[in-house]
N, C-alpha and C. Protein backbone atom coordinates (compact mmCIF):
# COMPACT_ATOMS: atom_id res chain seq x y z
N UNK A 1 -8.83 -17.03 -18.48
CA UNK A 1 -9.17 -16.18 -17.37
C UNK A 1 -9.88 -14.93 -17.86
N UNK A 2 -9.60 -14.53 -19.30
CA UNK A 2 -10.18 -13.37 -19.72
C UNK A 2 -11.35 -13.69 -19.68
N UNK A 3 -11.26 -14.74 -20.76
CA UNK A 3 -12.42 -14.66 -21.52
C UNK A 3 -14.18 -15.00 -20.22
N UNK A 4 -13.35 -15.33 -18.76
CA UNK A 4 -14.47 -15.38 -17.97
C UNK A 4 -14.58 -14.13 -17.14
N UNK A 5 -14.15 -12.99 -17.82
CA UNK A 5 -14.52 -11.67 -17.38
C UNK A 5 -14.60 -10.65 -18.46
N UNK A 6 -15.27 -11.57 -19.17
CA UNK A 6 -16.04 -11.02 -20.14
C UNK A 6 -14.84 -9.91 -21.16
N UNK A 7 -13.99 -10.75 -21.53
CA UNK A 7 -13.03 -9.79 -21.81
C UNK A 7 -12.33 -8.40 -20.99
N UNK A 8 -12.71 -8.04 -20.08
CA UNK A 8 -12.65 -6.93 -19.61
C UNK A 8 -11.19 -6.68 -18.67
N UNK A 9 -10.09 -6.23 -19.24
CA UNK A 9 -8.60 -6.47 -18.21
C UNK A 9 -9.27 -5.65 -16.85
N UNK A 10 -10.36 -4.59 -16.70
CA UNK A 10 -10.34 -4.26 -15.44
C UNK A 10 -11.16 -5.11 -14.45
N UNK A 11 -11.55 -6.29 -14.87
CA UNK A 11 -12.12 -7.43 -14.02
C UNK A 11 -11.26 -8.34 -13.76
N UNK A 12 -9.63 -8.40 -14.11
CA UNK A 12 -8.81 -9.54 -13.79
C UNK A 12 -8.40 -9.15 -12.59
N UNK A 13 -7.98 -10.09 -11.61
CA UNK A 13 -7.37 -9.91 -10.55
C UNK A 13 -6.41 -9.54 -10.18
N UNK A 14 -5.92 -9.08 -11.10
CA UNK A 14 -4.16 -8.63 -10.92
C UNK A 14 -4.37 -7.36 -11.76
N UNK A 15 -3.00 -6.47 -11.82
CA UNK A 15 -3.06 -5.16 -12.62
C UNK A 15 -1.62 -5.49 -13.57
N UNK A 16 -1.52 -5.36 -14.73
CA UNK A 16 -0.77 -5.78 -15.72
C UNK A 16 0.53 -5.10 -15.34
N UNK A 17 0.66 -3.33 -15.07
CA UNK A 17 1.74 -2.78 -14.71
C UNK A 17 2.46 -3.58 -13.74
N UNK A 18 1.45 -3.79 -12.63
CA UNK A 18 2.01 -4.60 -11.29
C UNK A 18 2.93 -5.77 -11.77
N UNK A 19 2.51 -6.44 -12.90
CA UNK A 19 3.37 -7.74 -13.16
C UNK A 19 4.45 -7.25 -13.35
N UNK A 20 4.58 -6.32 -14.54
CA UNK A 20 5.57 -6.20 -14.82
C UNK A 20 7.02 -5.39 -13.94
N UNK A 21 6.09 -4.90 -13.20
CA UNK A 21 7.03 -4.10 -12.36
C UNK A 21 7.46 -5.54 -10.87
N UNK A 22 6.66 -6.26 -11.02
CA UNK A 22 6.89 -7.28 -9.93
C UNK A 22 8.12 -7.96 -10.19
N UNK A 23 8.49 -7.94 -11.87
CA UNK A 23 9.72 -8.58 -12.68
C UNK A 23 10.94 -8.05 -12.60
N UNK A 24 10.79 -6.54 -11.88
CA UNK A 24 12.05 -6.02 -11.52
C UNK A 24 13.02 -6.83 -10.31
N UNK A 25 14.40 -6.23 -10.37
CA UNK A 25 15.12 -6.10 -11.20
C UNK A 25 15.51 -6.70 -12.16
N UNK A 26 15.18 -8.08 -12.60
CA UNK A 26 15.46 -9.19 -13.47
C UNK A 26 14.71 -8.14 -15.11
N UNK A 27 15.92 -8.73 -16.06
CA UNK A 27 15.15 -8.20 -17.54
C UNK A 27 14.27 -8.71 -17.63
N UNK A 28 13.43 -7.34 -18.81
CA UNK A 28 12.35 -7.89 -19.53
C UNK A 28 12.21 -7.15 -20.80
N UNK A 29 12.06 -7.77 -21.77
CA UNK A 29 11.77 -7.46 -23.18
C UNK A 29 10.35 -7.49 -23.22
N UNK A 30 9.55 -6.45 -23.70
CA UNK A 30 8.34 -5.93 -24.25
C UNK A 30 8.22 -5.92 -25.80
N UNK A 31 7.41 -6.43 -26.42
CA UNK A 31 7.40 -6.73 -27.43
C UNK A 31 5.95 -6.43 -27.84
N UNK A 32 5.24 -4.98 -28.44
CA UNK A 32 4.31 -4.37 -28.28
C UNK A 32 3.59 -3.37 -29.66
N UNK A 33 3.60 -4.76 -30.83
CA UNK A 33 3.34 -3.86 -32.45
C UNK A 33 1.78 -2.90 -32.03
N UNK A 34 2.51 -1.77 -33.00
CA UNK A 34 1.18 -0.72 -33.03
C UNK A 34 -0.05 -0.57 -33.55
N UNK A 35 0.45 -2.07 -34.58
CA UNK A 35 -1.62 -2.38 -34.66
C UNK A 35 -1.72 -3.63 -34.63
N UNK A 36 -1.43 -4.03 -33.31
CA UNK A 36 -1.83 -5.51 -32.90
C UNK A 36 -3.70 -4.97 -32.54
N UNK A 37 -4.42 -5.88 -32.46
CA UNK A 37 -5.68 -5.73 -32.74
C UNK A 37 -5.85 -6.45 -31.72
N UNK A 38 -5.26 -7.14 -30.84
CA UNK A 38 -5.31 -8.48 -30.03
C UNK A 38 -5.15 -7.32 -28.19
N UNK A 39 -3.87 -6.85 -28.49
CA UNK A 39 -3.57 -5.81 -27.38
C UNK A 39 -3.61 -4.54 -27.48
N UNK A 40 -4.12 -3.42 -27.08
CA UNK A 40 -4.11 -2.04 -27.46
C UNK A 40 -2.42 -1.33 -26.88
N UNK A 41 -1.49 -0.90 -28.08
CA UNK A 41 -0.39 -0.42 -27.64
C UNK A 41 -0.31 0.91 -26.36
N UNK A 42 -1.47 1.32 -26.90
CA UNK A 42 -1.39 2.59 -25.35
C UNK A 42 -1.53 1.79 -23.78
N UNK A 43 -2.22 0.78 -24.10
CA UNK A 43 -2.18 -0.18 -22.65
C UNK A 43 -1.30 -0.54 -22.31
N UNK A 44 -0.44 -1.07 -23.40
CA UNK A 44 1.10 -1.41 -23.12
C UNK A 44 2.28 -0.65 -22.64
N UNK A 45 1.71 0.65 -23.21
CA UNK A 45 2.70 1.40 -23.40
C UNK A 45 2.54 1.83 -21.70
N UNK A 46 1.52 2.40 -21.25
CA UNK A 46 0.92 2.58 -19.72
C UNK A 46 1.42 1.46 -18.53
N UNK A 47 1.49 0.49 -19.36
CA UNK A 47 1.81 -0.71 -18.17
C UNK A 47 3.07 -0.60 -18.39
N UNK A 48 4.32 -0.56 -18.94
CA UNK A 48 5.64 -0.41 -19.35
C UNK A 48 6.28 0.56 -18.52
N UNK A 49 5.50 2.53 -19.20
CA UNK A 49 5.87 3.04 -18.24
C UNK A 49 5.59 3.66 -16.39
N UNK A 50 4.80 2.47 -16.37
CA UNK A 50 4.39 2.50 -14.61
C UNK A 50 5.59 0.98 -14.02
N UNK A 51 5.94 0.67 -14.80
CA UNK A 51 7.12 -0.65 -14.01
C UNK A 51 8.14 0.22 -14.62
N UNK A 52 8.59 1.11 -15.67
CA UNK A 52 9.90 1.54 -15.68
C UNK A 52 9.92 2.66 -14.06
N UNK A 53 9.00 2.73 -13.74
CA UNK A 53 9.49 3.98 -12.80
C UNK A 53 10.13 3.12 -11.29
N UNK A 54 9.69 1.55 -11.30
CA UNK A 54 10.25 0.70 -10.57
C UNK A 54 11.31 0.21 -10.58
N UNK A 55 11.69 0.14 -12.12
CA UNK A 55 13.27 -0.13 -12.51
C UNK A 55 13.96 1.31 -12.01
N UNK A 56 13.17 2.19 -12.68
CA UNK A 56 14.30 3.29 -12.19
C UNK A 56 14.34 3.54 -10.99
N UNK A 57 13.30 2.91 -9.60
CA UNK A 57 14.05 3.42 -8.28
C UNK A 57 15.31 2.00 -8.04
N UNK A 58 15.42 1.10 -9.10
CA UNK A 58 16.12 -0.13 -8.54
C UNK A 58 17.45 0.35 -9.34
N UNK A 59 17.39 1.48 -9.98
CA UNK A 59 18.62 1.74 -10.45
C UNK A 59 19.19 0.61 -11.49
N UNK A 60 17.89 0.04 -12.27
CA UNK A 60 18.33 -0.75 -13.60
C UNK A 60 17.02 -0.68 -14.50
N UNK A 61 17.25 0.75 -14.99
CA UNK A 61 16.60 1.00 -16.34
C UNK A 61 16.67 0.23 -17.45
N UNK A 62 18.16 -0.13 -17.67
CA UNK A 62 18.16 -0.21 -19.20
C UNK A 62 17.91 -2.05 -19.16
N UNK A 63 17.07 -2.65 -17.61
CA UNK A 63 17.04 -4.09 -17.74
C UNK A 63 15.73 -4.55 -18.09
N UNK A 64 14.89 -3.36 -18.65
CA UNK A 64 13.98 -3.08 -19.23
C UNK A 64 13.73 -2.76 -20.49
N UNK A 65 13.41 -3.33 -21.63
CA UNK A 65 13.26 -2.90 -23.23
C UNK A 65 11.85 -3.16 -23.92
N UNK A 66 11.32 -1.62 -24.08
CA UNK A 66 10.67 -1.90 -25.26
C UNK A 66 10.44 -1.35 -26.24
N UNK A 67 9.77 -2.19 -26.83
CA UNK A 67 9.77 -1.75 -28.24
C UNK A 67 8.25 -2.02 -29.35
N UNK A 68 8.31 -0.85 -29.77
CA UNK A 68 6.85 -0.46 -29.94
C UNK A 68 7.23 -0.77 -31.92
N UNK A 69 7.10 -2.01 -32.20
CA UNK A 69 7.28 -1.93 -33.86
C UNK A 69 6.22 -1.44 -35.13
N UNK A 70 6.11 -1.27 -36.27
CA UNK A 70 5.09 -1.19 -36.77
C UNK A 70 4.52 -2.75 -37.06
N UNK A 71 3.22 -2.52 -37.35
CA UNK A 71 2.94 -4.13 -37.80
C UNK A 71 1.72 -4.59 -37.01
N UNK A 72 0.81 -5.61 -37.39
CA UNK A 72 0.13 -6.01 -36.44
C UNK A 72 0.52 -7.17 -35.59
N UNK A 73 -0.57 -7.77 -34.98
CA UNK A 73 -0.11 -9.14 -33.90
C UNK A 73 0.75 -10.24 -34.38
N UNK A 74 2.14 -10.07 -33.64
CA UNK A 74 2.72 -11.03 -34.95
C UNK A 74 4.41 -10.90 -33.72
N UNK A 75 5.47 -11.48 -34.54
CA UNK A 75 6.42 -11.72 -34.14
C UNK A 75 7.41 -12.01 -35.45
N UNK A 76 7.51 -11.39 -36.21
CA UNK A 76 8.09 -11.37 -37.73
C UNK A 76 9.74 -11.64 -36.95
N UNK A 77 9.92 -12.22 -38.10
CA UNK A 77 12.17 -12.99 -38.23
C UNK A 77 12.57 -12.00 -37.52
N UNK A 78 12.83 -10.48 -37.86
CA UNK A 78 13.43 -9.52 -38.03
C UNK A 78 13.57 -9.04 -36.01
N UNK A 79 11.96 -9.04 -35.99
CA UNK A 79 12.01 -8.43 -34.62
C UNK A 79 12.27 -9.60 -33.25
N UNK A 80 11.76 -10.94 -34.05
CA UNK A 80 12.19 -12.43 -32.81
C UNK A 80 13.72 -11.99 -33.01
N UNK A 81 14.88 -11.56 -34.07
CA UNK A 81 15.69 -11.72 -34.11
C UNK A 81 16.43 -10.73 -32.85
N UNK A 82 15.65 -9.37 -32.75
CA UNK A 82 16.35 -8.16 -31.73
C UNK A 82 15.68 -8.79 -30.59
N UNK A 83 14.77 -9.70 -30.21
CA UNK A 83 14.70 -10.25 -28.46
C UNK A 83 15.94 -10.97 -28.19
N UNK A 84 16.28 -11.57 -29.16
CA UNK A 84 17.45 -13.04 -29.15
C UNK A 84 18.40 -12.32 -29.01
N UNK A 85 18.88 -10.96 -29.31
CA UNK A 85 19.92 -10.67 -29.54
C UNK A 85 19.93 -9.92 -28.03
N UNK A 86 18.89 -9.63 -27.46
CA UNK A 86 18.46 -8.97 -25.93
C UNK A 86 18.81 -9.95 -24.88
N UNK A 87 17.93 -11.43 -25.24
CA UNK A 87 18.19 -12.47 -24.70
C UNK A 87 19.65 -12.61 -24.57
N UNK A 88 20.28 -13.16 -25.73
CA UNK A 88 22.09 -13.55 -25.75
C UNK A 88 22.38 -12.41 -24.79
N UNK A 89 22.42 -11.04 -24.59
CA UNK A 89 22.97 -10.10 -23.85
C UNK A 89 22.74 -10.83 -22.45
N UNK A 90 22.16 -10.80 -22.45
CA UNK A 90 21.43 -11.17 -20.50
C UNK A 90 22.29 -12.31 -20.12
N UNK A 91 22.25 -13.57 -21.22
CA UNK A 91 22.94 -14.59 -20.61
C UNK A 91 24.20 -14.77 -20.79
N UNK A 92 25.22 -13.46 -21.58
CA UNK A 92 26.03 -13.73 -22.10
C UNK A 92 26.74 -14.46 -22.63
N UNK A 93 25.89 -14.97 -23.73
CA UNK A 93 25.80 -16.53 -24.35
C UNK A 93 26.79 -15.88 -25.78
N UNK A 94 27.83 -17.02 -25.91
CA UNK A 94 28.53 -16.46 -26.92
C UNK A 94 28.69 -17.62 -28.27
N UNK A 95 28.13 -17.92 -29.07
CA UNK A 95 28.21 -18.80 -30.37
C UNK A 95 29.44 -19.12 -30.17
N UNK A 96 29.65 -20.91 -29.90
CA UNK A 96 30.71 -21.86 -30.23
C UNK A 96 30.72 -22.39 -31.38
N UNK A 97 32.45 -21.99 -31.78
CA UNK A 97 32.93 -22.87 -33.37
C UNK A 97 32.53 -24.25 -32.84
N UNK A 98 32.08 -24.53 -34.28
CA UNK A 98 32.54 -26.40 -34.54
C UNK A 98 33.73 -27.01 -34.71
């Protein structure tokens, strides 16, 4: 869809904040390295805090997380490991013995 608007996010039909704020009240993990080269973090960071101000009239801030890592476009062990551990919270999924 981008790439037939010429790259340009202000030619897509939708507004990125809007999504995310459309996701309220249900969580969402943001996952937003500071030299991804792919997404610009100030865009992210802009679209994040225009849906937190939606969480905060729904009175569930903290069902919102993000997190701005160092690093470029990527998803390294360390940081897939703090979504999973965001994830397990949400579903209150608890590791069964064998």
């Amino acid at each position: 869809m981008l790439a037939r608007r010429d790259k340009d996010p202000r030619k897509l039909p939708f507004d990125f904040s809007e999504v995310l704020a459309a996701i309220a009240p249900r969580h969402l993990y943001v996952h937003a390295p500071l030299s991804d080269t792919n997404f610009k973090v100030d865009s992210a960071r802009r679209c994040v805090d225009a849906a937190k101000q939606v969480y905060g009239l729904l009175d569930v801030e903290p069902n919102l997380v993000a997190v701005y890592p160092e690093g470029k476009h990527g998803f390294p062990p360390d940081q897939r490991e703090a979504a999973y551990r965001f994830i397990d919270k949400v579903l209150q999924w608890r590791p069964t013995e064998n």
